[in-house]
Structure formats: C-alpha cells, structure tokens
PDB file of N, CA and C in Angstrom:
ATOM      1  N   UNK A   1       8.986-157.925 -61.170  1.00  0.00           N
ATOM      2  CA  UNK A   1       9.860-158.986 -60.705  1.00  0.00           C
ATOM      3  C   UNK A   1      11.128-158.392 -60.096  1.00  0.00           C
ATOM      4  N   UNK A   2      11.644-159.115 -59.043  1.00  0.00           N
ATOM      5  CA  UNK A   2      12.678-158.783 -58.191  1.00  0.00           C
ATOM      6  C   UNK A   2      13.897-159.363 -58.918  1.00  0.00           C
ATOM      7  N   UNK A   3      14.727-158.778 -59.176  1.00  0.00           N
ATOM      8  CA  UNK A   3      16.141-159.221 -59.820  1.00  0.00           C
ATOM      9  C   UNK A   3      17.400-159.643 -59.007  1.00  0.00           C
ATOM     10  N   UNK A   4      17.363-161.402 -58.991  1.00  0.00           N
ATOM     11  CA  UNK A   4      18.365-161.398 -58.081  1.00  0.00           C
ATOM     12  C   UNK A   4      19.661-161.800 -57.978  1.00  0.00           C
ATOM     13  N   UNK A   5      20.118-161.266 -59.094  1.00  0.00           N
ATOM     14  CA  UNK A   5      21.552-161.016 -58.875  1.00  0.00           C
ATOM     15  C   UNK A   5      21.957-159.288 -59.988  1.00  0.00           C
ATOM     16  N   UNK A   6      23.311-159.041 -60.094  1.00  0.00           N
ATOM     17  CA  UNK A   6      23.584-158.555 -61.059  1.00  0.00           C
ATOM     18  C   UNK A   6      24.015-158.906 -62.122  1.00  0.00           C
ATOM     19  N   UNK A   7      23.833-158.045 -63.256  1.00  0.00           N
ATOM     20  CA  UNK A   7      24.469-158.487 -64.636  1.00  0.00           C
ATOM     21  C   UNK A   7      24.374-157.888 -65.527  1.00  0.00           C
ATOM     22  N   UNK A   8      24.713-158.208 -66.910  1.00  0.00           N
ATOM     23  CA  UNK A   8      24.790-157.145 -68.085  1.00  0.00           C
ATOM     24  C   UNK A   8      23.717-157.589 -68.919  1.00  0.00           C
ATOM     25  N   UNK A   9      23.076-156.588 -69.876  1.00  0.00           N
ATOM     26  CA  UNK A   9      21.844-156.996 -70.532  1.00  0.00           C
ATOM     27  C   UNK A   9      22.471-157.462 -71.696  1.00  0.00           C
ATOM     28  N   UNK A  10      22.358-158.840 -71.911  1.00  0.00           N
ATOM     29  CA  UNK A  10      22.110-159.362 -73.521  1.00  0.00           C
ATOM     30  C   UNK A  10      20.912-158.956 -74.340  1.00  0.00           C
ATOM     31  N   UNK A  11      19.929-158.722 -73.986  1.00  0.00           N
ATOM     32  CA  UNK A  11      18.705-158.977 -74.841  1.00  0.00           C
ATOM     33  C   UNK A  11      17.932-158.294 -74.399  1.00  0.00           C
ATOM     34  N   UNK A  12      16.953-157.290 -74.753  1.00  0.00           N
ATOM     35  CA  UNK A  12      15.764-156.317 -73.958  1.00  0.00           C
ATOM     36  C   UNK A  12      14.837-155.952 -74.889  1.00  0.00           C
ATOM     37  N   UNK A  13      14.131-155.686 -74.386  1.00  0.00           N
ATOM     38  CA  UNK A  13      12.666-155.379 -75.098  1.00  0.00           C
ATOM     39  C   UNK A  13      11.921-154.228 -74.331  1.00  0.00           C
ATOM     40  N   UNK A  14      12.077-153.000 -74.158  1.00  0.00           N
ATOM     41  CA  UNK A  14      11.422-151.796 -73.916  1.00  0.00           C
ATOM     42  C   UNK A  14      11.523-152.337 -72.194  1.00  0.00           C
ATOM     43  N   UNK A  15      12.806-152.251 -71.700  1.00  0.00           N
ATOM     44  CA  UNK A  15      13.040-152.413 -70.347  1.00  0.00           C
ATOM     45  C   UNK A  15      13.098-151.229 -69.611  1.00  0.00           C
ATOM     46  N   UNK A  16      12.544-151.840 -68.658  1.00  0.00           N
ATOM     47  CA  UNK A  16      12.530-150.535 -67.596  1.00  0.00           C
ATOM     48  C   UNK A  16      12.610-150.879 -66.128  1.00  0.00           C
ATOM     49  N   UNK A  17      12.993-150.396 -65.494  1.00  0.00           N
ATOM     50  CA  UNK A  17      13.982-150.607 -64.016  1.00  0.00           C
ATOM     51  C   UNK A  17      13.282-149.468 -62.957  1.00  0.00           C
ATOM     52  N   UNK A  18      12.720-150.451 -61.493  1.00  0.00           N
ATOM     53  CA  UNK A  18      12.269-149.219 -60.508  1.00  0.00           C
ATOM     54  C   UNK A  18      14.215-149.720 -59.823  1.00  0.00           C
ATOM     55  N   UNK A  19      15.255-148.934 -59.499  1.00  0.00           N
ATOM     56  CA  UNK A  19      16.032-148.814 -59.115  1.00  0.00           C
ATOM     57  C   UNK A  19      15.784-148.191 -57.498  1.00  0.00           C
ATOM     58  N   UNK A  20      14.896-147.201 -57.543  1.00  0.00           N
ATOM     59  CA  UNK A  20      14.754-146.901 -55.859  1.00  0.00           C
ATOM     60  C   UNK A  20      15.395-147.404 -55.120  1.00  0.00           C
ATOM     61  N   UNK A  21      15.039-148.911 -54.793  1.00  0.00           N
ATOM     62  CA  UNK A  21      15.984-149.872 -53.407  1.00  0.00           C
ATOM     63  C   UNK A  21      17.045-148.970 -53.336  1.00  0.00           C
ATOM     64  N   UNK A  22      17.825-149.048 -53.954  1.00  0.00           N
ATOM     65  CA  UNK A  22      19.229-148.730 -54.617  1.00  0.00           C
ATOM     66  C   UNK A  22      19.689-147.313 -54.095  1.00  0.00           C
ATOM     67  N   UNK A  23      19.422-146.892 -55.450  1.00  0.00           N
ATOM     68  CA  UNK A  23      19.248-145.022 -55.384  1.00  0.00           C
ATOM     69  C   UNK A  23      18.855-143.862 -54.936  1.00  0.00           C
ATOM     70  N   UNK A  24      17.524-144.380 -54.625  1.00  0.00           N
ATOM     71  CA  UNK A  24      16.449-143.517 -53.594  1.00  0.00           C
ATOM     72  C   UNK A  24      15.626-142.457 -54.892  1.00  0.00           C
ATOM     73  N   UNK A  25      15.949-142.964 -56.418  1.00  0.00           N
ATOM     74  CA  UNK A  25      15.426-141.950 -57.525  1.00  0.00           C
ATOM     75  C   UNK A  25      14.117-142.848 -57.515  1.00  0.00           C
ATOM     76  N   UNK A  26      12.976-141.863 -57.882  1.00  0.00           N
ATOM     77  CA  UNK A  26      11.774-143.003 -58.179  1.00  0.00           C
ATOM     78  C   UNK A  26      11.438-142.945 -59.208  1.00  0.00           C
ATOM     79  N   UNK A  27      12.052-142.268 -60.146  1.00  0.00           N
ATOM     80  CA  UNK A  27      12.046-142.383 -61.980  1.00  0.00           C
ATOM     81  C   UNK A  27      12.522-144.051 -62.185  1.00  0.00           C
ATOM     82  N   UNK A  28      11.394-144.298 -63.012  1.00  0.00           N
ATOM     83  CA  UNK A  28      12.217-145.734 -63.651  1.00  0.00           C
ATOM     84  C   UNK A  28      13.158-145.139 -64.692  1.00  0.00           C
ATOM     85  N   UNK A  29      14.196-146.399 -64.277  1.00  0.00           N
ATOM     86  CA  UNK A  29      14.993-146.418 -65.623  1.00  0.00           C
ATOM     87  C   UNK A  29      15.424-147.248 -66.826  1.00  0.00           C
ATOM     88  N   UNK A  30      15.242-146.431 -68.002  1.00  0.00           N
ATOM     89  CA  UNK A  30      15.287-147.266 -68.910  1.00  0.00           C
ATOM     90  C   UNK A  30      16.814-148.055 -69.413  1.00  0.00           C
ATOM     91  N   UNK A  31      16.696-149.489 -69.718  1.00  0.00           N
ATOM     92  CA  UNK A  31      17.528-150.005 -70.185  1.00  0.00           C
ATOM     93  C   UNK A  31      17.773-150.348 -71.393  1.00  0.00           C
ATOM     94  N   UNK A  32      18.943-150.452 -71.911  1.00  0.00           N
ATOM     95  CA  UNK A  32      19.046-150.849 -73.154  1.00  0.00           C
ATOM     96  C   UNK A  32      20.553-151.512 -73.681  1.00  0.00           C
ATOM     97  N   UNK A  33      20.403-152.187 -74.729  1.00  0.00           N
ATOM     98  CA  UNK A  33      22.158-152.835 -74.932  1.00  0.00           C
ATOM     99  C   UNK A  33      23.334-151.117 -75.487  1.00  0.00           C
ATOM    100  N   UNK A  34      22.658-150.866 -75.493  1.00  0.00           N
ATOM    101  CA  UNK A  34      23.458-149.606 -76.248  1.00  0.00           C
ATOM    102  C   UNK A  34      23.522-148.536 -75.045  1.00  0.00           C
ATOM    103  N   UNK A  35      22.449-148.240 -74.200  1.00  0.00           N
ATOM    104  CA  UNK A  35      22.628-147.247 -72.932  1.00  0.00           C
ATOM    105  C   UNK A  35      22.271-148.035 -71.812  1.00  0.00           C
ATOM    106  N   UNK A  36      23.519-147.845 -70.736  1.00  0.00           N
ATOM    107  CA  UNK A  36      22.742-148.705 -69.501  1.00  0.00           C
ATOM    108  C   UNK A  36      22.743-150.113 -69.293  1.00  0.00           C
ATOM    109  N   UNK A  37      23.706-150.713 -69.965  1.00  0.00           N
ATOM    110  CA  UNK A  37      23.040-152.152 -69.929  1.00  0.00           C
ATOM    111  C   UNK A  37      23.168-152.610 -68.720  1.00  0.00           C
ATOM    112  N   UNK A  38      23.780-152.491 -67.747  1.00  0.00           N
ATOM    113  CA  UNK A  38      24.146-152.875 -65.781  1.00  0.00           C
ATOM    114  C   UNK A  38      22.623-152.983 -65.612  1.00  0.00           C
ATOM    115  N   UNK A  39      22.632-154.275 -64.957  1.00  0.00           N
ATOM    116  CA  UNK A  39      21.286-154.689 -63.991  1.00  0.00           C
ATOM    117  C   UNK A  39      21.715-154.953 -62.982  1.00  0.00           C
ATOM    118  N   UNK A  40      21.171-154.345 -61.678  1.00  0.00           N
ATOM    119  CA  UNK A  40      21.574-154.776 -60.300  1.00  0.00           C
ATOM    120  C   UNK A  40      20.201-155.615 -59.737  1.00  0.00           C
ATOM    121  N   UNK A  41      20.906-156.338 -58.609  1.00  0.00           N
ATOM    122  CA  UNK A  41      20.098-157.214 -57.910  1.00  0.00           C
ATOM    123  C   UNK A  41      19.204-156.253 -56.846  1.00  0.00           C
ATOM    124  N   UNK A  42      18.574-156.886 -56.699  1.00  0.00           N
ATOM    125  CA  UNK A  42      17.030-155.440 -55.428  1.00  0.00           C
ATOM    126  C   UNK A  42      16.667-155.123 -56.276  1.00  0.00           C
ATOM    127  N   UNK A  43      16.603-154.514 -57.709  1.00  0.00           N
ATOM    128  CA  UNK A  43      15.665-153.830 -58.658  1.00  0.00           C
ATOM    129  C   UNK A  43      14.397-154.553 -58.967  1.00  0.00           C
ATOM    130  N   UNK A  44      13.762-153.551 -59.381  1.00  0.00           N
ATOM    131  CA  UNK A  44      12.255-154.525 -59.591  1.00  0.00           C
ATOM    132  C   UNK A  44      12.270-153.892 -61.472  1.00  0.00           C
ATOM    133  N   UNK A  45      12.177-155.028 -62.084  1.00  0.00           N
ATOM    134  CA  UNK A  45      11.484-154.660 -63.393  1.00  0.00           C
ATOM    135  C   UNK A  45      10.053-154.627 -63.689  1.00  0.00           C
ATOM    136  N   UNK A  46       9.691-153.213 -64.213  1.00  0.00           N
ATOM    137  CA  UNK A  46       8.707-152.476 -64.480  1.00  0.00           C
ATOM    138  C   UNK A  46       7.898-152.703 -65.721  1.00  0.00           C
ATOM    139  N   UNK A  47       8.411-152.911 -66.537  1.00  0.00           N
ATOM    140  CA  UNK A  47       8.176-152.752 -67.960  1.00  0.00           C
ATOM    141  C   UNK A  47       9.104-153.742 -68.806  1.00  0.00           C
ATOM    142  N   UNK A  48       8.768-154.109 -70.029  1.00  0.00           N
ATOM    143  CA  UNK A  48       9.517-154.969 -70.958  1.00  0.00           C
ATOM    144  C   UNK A  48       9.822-156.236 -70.450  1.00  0.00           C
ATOM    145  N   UNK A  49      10.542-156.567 -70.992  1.00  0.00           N
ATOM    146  CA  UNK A  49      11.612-158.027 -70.896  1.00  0.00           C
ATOM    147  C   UNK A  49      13.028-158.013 -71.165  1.00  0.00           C
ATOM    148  N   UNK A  50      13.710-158.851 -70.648  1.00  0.00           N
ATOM    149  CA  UNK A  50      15.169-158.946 -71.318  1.00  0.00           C
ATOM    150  C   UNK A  50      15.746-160.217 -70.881  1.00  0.00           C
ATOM    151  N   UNK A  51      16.888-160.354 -71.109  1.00  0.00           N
ATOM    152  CA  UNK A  51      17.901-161.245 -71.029  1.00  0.00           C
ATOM    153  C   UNK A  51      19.398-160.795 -70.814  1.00  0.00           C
ATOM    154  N   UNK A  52      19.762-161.363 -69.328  1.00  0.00           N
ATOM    155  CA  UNK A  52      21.539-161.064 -69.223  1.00  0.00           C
ATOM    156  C   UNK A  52      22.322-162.420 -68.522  1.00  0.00           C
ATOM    157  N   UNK A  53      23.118-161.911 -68.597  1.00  0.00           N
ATOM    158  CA  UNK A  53      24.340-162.630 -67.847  1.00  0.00           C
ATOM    159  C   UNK A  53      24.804-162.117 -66.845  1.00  0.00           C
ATOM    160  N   UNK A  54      25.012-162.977 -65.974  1.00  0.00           N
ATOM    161  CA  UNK A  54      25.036-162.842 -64.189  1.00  0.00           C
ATOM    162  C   UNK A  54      26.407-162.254 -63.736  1.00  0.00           C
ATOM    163  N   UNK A  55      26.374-161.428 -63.488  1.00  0.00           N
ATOM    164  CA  UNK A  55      28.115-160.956 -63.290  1.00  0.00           C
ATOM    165  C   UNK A  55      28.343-160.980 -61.760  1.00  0.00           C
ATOM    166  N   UNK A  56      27.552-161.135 -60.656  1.00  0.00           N
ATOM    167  CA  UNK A  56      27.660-161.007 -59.241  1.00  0.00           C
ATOM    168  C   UNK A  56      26.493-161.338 -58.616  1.00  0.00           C
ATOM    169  N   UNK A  57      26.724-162.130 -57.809  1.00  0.00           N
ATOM    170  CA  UNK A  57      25.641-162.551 -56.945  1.00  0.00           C
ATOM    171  C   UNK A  57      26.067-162.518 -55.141  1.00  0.00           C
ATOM    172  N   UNK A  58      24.968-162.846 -54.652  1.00  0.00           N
ATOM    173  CA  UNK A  58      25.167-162.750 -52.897  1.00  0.00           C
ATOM    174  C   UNK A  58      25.968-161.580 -52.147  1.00  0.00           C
ATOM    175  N   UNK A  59      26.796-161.986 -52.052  1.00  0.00           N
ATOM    176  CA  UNK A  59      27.767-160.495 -50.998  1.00  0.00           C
ATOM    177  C   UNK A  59      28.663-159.935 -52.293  1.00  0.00           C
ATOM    178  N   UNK A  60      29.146-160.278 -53.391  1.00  0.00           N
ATOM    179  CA  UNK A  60      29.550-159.687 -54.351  1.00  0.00           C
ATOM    180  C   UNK A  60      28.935-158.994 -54.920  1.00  0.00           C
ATOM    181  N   UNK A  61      27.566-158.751 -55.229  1.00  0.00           N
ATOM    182  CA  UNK A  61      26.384-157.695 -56.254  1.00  0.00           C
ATOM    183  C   UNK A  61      26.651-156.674 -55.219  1.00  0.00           C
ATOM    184  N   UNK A  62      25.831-155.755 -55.970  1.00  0.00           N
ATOM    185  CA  UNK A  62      26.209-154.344 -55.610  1.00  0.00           C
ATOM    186  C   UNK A  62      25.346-153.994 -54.179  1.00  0.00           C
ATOM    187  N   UNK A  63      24.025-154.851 -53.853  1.00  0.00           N
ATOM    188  CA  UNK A  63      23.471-154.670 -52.615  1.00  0.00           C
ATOM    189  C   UNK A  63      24.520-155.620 -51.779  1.00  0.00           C
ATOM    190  N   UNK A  64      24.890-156.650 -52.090  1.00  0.00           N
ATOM    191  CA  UNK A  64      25.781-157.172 -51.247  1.00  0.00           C
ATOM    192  C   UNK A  64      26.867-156.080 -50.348  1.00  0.00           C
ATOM    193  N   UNK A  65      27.823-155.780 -51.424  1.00  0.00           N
ATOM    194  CA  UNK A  65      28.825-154.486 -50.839  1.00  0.00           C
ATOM    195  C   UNK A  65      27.845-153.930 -49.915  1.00  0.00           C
ATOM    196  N   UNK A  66      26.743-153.340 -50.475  1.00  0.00           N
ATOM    197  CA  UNK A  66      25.981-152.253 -49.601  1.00  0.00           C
ATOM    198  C   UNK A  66      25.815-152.827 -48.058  1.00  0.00           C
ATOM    199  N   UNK A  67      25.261-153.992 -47.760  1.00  0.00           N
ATOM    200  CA  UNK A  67      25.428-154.807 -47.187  1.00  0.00           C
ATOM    201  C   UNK A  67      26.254-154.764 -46.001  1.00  0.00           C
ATOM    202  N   UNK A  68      27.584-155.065 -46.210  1.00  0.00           N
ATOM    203  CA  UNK A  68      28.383-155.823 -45.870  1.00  0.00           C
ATOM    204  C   UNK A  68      28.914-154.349 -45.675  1.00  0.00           C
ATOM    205  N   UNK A  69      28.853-153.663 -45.866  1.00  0.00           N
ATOM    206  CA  UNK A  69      29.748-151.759 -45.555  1.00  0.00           C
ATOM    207  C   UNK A  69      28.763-151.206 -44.769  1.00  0.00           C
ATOM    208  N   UNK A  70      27.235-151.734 -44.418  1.00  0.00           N
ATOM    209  CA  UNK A  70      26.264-151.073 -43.537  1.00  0.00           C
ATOM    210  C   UNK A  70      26.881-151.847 -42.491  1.00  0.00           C
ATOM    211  N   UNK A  71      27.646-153.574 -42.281  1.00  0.00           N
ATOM    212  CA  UNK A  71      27.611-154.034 -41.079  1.00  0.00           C
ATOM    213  C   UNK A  71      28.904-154.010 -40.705  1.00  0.00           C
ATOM    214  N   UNK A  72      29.823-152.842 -41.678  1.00  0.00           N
ATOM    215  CA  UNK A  72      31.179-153.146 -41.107  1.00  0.00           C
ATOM    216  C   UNK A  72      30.720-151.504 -40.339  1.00  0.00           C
ATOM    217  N   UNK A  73      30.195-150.462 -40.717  1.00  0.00           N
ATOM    218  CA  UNK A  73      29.803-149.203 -39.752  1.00  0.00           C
ATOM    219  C   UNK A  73      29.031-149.534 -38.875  1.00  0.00           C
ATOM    220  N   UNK A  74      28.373-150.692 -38.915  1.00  0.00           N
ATOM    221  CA  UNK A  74      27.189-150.943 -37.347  1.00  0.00           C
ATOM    222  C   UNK A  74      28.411-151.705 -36.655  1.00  0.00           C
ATOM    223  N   UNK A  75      29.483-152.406 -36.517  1.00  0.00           N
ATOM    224  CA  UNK A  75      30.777-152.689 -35.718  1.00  0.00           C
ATOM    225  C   UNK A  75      31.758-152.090 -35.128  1.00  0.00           C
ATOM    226  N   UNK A  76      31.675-150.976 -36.123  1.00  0.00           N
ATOM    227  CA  UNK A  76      32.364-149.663 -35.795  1.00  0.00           C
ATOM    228  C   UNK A  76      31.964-148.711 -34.561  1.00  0.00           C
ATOM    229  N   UNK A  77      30.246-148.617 -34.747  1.00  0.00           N
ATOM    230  CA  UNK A  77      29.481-148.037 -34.219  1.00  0.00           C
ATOM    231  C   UNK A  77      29.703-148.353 -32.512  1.00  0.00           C
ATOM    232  N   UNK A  78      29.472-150.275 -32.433  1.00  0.00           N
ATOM    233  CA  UNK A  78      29.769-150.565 -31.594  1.00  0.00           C
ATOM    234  C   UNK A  78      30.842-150.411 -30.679  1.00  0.00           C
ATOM    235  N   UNK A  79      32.196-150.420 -31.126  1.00  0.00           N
ATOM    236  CA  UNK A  79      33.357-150.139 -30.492  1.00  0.00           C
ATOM    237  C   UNK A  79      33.126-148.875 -30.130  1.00  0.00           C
ATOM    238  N   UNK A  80      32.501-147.422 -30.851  1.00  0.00           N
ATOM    239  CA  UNK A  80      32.305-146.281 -30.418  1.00  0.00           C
ATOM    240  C   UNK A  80      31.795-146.149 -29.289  1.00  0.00           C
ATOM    241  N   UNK A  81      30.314-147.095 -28.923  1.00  0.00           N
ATOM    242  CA  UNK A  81      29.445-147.094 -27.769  1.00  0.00           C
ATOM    243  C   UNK A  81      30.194-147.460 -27.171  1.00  0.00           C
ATOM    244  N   UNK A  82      31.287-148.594 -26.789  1.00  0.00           N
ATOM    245  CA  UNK A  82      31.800-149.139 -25.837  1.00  0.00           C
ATOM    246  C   UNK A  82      32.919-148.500 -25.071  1.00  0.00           C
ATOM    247  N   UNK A  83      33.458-147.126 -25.923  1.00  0.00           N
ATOM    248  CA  UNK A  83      34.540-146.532 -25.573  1.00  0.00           C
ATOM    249  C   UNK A  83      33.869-145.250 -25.025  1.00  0.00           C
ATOM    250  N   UNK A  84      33.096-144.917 -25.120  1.00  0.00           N
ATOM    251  CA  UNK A  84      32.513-143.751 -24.757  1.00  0.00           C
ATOM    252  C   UNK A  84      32.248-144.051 -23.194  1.00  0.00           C
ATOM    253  N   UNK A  85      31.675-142.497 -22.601  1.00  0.00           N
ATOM    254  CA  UNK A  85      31.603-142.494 -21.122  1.00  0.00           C
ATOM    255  C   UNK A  85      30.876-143.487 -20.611  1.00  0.00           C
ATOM    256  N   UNK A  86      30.940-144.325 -20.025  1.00  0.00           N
ATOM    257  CA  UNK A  86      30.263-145.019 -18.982  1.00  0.00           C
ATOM    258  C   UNK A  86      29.565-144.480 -17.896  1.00  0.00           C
ATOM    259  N   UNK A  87      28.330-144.760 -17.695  1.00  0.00           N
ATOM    260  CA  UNK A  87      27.454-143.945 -16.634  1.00  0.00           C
ATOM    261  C   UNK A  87      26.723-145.165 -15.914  1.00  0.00           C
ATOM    262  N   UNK A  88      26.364-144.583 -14.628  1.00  0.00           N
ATOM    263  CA  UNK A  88      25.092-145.466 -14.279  1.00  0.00           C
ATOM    264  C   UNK A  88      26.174-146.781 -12.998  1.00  0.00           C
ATOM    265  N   UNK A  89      25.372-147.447 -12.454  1.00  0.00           N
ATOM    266  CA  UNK A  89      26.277-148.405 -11.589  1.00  0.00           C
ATOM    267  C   UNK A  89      27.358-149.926 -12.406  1.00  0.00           C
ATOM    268  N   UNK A  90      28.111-149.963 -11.885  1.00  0.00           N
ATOM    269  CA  UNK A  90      28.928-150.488 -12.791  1.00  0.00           C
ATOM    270  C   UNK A  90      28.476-152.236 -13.250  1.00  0.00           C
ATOM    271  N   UNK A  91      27.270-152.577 -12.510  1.00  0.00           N
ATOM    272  CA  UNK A  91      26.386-153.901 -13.331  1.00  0.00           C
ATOM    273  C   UNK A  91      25.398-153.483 -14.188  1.00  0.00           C
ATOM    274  N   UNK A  92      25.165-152.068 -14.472  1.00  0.00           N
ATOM    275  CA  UNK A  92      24.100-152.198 -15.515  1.00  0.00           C
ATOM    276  C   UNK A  92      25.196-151.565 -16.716  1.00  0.00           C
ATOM    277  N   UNK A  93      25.975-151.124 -16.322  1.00  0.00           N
ATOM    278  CA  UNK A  93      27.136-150.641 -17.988  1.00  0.00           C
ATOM    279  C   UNK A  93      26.806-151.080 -19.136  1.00  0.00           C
ATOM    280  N   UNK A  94      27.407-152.966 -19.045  1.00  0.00           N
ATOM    281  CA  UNK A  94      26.969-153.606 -20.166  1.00  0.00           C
ATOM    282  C   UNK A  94      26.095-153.552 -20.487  1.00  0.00           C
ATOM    283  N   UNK A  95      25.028-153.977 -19.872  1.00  0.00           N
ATOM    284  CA  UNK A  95      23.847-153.888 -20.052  1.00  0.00           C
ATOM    285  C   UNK A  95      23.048-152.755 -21.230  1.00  0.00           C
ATOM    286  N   UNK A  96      23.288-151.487 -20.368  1.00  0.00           N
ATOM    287  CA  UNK A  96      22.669-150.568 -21.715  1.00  0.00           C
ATOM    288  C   UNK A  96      23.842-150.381 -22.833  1.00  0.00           C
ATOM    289  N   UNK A  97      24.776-150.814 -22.358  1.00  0.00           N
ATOM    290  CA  UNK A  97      25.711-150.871 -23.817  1.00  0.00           C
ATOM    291  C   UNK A  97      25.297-151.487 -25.178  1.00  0.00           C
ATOM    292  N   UNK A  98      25.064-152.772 -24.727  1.00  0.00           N
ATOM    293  CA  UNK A  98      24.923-153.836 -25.537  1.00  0.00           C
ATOM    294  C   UNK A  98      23.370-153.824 -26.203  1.00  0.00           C
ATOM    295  N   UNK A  99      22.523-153.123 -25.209  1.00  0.00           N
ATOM    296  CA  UNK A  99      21.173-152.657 -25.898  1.00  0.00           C
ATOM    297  C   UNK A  99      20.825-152.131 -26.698  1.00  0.00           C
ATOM    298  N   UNK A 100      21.497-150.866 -26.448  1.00  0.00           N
ATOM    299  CA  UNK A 100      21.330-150.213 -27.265  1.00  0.00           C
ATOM    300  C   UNK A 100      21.997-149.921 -28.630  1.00  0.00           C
ATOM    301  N   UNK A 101      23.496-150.854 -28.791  1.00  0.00           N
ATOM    302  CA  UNK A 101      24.110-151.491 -30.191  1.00  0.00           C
ATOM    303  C   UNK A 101      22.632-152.969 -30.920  1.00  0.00           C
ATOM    304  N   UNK A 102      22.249-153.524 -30.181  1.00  0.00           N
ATOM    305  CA  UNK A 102      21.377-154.310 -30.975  1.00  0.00           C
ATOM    306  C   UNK A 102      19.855-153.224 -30.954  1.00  0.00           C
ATOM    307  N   UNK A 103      19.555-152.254 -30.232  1.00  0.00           N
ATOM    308  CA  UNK A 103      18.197-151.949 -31.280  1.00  0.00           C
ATOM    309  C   UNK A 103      19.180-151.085 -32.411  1.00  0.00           C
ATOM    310  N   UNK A 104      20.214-150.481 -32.272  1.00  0.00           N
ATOM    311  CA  UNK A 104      20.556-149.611 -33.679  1.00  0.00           C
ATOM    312  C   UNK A 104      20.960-150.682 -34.740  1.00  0.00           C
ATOM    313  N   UNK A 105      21.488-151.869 -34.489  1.00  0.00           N
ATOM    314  CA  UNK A 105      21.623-152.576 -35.377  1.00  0.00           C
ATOM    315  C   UNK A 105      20.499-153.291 -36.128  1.00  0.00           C
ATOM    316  N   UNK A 106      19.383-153.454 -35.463  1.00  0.00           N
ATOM    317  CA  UNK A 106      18.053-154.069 -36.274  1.00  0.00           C
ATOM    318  C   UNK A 106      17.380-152.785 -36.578  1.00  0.00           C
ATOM    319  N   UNK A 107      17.338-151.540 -36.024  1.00  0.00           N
ATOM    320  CA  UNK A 107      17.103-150.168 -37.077  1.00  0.00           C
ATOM    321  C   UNK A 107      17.349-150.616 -38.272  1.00  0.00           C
ATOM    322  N   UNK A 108      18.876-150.308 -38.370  1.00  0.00           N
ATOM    323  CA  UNK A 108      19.708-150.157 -39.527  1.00  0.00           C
ATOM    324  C   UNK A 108      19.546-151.582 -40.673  1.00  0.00           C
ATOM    325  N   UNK A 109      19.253-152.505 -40.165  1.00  0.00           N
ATOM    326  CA  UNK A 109      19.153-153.549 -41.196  1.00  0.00           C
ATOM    327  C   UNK A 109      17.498-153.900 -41.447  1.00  0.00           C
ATOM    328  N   UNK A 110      16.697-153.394 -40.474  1.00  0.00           N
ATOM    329  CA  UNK A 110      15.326-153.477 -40.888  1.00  0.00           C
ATOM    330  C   UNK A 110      14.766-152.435 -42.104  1.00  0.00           C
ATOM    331  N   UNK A 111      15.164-151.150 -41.729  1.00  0.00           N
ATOM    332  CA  UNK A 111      15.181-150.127 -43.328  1.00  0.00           C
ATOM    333  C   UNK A 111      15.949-150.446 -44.230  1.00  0.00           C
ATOM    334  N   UNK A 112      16.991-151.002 -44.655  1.00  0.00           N
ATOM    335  CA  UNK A 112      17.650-151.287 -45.418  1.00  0.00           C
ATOM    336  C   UNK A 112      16.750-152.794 -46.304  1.00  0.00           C
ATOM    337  N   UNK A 113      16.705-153.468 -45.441  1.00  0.00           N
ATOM    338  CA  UNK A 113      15.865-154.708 -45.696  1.00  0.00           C
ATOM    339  C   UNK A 113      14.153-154.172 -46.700  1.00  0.00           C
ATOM    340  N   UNK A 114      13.404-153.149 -45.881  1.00  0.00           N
ATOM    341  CA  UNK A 114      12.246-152.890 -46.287  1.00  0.00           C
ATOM    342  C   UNK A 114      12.992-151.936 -47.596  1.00  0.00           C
ATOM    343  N   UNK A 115      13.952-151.164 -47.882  1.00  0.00           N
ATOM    344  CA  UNK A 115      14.116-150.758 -49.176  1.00  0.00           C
ATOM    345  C   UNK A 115      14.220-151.283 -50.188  1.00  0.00           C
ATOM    346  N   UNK A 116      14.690-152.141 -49.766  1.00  0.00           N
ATOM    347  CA  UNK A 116      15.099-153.306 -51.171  1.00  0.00           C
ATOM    348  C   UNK A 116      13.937-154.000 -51.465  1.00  0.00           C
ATOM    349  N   UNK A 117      12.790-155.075 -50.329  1.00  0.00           N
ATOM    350  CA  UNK A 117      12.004-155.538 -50.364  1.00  0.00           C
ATOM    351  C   UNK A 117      10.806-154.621 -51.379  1.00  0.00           C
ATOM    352  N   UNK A 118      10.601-153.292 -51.012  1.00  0.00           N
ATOM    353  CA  UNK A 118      10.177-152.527 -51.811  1.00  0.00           C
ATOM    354  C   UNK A 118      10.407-152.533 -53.190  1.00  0.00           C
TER     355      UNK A 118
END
C-alpha cells in the first residue's frame, strides 16, 4: 500500500517500509514506536501493519517539498535558457527556447512521478 500522507507511528506490528521513491535505498525499512517512527507519503508498506497520525499532507509532506524545490529549479532552469546565447533567425529564438524548457520540464516531472509511483 501507497502511503499518502506523512506521519508518526502510533501503533505497528512488524512494519516495514520500501522507502526507494524517496531515498533511492532498496533495503526496506523497518519501523517501529521506539526506532524510526516517521512515515512519509510515496512509501509503499511491505510488511506488517500499523497505525499513525498525519503530520503533513499535499505540498507540506516531505514529497511535497521535494516537489515544489524540483519546480522552483525547473524555473530557474528556465530563466537560464532564456538568458543564454541566442542563435538561429530571430522568429525561431522563442521557439526553441520555450521547447526545449517544456521537454526538460516533463523529463524532470515524469521520473520523479514514475519514482514515487513505483
């Protein structure tokens, strides 16, 4: 099961966490009230059961930030392309400008998207 928000574990039963999305580790990890109790949202639980309380959801959980800091560097990115040399006749400029900021921007949010979905 996909976990969708974050929160702290009240209650567990031999829990275990694929974190990957996240981390890029492919060890599950184990949870417990005594070690670990942080559950993030994108995780998939592996093993056990538990019970928590929701501490962040949507653009506040921790994929949110991730999120929202991948699309403040794909904006960034953009102003970079736009300041850089200009080549080519001066009606196609925009043109490959603006192209080539939207395929890097659906790059960047299509892997990000399939990590988590994972």
């Amino acid at each position: 099961d996909l976990l969708p928000a974050d929160g702290i574990l009240i209650q567990g039963n031999d829990l275990k966490l694929d974190e990957s999305s996240l981390t890029g580790e492919s060890d599950q990890v184990r949870k417990s009230l005594d070690k670990d109790p942080m559950l993030l949202s994108g995780t998939h639980v592996m093993e056990g059961s538990g019970r928590m309380v929701v501490s962040a959801v949507g653009l506040n959980s921790q994929t949110g930030i991730i999120f929202t800091l991948l699309g403040s560097s794909e904006h960034d990115e953009e102003k970079k392309v736009k300041k850089g040399k200009k080549q080519g006749p001066p009606e196609n400029r925009n043109k490959a400008s603006s192209s080539s900021s939207v395929i890097f921007l659906h790059l960047c949010r299509s892997s990000i998207l399939f990590g988590v979905i994972l």
